[in-house]
PDB file of N, CA and C in Angstrom:
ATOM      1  N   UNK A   1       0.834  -1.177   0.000  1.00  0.00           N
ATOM      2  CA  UNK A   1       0.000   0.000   0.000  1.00  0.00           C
ATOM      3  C   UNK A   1       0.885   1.249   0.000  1.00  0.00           C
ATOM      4  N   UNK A   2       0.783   2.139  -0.577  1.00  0.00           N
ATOM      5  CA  UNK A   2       1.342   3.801  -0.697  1.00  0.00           C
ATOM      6  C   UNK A   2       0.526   4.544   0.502  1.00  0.00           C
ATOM      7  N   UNK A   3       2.003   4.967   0.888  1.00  0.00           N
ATOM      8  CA  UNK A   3       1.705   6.235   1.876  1.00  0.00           C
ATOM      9  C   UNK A   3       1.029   7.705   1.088  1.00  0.00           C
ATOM     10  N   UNK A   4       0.257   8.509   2.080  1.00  0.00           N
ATOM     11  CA  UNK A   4      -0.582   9.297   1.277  1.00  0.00           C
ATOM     12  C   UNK A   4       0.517  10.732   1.836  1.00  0.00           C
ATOM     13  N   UNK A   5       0.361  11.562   0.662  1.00  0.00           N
ATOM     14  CA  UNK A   5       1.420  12.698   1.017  1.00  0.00           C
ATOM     15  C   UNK A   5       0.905  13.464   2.272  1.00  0.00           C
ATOM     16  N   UNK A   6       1.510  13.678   3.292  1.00  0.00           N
ATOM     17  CA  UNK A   6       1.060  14.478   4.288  1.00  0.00           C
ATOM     18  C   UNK A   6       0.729  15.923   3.696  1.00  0.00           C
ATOM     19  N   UNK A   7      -0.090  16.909   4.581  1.00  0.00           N
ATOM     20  CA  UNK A   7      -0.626  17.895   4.067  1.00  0.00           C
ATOM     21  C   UNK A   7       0.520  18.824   4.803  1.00  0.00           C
ATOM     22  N   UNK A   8       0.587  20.162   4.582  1.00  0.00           N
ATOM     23  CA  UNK A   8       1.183  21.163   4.457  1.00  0.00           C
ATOM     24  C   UNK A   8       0.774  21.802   5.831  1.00  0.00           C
ATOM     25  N   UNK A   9       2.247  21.750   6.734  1.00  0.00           N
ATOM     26  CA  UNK A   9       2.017  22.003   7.827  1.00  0.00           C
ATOM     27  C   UNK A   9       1.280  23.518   8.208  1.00  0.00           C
ATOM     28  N   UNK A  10       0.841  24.682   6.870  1.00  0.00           N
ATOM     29  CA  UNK A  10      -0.011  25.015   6.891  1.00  0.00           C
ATOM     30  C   UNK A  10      -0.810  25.817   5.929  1.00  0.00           C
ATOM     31  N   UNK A  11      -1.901  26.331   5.638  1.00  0.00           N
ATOM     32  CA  UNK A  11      -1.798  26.617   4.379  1.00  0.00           C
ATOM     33  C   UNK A  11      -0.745  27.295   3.126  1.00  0.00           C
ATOM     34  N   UNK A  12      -0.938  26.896   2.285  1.00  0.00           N
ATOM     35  CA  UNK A  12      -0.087  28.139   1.218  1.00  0.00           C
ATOM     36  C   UNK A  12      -0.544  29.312   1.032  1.00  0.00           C
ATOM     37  N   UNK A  13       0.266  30.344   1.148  1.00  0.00           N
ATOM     38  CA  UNK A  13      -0.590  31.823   0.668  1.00  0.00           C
ATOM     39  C   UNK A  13       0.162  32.016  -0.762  1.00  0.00           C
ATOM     40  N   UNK A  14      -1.049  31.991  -1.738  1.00  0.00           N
ATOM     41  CA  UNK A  14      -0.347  32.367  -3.429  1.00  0.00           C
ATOM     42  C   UNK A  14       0.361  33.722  -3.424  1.00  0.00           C
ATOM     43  N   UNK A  15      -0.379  34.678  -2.866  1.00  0.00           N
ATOM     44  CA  UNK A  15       0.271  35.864  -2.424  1.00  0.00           C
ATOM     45  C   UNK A  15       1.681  36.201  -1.745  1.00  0.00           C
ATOM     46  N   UNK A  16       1.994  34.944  -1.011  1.00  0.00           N
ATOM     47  CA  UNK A  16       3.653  34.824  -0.225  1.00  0.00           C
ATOM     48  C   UNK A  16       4.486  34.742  -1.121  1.00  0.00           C
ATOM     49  N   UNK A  17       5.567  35.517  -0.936  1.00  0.00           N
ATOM     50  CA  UNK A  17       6.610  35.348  -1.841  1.00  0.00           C
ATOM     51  C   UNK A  17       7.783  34.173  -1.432  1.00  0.00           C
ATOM     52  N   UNK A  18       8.177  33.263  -3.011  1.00  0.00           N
ATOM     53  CA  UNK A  18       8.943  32.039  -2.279  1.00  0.00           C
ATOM     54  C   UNK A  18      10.302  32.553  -2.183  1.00  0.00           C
ATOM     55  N   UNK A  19      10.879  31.885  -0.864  1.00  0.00           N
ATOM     56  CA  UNK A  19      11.958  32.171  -0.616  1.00  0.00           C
ATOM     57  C   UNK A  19      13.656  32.051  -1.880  1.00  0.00           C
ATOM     58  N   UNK A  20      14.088  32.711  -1.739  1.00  0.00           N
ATOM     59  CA  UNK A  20      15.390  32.637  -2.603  1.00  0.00           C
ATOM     60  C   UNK A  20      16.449  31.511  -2.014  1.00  0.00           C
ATOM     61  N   UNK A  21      16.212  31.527  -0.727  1.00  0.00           N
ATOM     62  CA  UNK A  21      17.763  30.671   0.248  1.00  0.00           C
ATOM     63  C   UNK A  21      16.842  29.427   0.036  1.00  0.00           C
ATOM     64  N   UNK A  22      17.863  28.398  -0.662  1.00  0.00           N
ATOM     65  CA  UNK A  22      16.973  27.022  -0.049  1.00  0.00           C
ATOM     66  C   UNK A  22      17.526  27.097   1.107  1.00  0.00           C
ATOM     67  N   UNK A  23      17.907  27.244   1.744  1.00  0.00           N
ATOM     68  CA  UNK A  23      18.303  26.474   3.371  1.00  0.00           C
ATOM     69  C   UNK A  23      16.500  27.131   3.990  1.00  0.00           C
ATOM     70  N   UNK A  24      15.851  28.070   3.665  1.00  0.00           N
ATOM     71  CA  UNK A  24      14.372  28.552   4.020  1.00  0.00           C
ATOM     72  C   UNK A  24      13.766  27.091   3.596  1.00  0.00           C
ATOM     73  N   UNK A  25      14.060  26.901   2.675  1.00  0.00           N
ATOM     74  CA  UNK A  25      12.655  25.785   1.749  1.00  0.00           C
ATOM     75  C   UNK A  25      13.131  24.088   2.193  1.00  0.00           C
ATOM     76  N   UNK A  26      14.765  23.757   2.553  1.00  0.00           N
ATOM     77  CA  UNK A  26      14.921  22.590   2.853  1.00  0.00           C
ATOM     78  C   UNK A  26      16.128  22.546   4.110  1.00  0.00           C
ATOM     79  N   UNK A  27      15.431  22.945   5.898  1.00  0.00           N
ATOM     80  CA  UNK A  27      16.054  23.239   6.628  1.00  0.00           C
ATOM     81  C   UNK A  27      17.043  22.469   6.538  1.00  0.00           C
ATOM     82  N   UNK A  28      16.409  20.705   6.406  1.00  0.00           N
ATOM     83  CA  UNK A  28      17.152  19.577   6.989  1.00  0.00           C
ATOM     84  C   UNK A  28      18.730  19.539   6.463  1.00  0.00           C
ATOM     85  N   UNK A  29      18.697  19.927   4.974  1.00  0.00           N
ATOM     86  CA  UNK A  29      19.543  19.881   4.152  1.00  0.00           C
ATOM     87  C   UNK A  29      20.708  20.422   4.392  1.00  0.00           C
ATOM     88  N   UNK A  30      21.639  19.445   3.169  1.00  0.00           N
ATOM     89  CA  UNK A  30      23.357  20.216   3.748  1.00  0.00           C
ATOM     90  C   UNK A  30      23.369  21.246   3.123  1.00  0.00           C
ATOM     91  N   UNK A  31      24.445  22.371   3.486  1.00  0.00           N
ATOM     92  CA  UNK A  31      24.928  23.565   2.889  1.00  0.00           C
ATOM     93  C   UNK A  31      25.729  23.147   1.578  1.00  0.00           C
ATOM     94  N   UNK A  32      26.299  22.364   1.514  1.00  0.00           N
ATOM     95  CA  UNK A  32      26.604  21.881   0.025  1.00  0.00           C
ATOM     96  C   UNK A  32      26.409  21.057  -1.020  1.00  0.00           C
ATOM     97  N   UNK A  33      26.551  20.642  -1.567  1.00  0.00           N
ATOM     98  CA  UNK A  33      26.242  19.977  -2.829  1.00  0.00           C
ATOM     99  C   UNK A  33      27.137  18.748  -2.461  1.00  0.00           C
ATOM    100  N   UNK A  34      27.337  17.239  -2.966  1.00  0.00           N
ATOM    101  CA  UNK A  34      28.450  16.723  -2.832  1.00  0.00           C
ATOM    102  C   UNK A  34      28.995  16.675  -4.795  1.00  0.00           C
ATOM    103  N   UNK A  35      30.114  16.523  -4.984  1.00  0.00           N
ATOM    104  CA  UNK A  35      30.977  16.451  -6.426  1.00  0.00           C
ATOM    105  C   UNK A  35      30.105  15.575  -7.150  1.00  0.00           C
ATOM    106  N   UNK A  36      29.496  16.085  -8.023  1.00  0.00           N
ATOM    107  CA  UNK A  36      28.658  15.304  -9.223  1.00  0.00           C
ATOM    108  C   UNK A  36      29.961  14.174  -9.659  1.00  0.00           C
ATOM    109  N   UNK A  37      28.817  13.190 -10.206  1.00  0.00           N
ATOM    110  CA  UNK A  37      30.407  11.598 -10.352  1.00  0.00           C
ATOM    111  C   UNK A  37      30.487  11.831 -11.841  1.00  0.00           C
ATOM    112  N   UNK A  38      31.606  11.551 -12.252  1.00  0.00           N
ATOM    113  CA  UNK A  38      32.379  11.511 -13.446  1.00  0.00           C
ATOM    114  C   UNK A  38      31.793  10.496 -14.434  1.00  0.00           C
ATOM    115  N   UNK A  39      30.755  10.705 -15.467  1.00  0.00           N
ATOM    116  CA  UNK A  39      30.309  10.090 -16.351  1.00  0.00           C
ATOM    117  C   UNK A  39      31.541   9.912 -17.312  1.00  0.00           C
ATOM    118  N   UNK A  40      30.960   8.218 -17.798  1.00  0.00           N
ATOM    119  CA  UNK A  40      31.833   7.794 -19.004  1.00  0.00           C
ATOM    120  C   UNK A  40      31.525   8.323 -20.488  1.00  0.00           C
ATOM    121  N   UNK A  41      32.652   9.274 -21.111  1.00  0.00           N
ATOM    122  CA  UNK A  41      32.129   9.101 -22.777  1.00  0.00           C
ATOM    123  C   UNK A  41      33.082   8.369 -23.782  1.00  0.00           C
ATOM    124  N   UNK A  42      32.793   8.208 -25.042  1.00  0.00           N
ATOM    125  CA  UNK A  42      33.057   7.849 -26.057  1.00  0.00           C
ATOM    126  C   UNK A  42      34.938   7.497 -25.983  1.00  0.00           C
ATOM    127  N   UNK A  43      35.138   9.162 -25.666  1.00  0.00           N
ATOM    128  CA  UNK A  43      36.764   9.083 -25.724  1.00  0.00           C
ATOM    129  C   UNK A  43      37.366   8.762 -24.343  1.00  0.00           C
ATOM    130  N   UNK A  44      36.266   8.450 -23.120  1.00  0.00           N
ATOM    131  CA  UNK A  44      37.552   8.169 -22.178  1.00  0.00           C
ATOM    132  C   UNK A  44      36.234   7.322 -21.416  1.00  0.00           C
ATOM    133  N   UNK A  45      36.354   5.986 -21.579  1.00  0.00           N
ATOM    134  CA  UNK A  45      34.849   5.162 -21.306  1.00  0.00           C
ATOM    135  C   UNK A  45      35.187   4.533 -19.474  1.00  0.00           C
ATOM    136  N   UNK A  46      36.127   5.098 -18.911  1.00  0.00           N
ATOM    137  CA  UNK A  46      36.190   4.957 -17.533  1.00  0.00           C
ATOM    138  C   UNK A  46      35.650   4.993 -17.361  1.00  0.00           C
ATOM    139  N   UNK A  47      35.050   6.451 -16.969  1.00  0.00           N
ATOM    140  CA  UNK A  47      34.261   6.698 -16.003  1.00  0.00           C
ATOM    141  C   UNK A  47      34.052   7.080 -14.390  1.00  0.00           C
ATOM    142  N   UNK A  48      33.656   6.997 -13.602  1.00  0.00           N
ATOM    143  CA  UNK A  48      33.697   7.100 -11.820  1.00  0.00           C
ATOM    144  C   UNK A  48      34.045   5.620 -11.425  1.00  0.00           C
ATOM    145  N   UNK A  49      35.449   5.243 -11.423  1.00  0.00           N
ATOM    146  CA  UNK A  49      35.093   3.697 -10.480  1.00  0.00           C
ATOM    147  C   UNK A  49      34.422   3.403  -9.807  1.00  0.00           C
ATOM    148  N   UNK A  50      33.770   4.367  -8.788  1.00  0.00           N
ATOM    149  CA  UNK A  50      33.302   3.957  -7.739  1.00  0.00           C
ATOM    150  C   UNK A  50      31.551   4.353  -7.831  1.00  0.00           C
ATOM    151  N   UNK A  51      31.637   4.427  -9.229  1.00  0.00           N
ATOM    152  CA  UNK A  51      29.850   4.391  -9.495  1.00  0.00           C
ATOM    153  C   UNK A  51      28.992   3.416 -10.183  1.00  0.00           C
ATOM    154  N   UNK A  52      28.058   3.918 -10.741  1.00  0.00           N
ATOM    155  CA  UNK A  52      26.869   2.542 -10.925  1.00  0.00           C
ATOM    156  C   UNK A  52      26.971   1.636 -12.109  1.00  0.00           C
ATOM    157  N   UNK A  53      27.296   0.809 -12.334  1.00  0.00           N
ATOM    158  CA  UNK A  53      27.497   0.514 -13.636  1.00  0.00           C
ATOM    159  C   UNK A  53      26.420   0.676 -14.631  1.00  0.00           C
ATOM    160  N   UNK A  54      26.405   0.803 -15.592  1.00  0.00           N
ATOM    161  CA  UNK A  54      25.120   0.871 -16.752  1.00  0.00           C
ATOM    162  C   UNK A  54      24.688  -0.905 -17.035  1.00  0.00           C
ATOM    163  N   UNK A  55      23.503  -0.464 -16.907  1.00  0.00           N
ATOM    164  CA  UNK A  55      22.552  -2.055 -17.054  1.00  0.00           C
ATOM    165  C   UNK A  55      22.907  -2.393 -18.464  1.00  0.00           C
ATOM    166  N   UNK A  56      22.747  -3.438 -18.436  1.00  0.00           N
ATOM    167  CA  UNK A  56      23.317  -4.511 -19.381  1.00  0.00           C
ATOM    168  C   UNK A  56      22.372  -4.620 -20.592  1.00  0.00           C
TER     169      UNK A  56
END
């Protein structure tokens, strides 16, 4: 069974303006980003060792 989305701890006002800082919109969240992983191309088909392999 699917969980049902909880509702909005309180209404939305269309009129509110949305915040610019995500750290406003996603407290929990880190202050940084972590290093996007190194995709494989054509001329150098490595890739990130330590990432997902492509399905078969």
């Amino acid at each position: 069974m699917v969980t049902p989305i909880p509702e909005p701890d309180r209404p939305l006002d269309p009129a509110e303006p949305v915040p610019d800082d995500p750290g406003e919109l996603l407290p929990d969240t880190p202050d940084t980003l972590p290093p996007a992983p190194v995709e494989p191309s054509p001329d150098d088909p490595g890739g990130d060792p330590g990432g997902v392999p492509e399905p078969a």
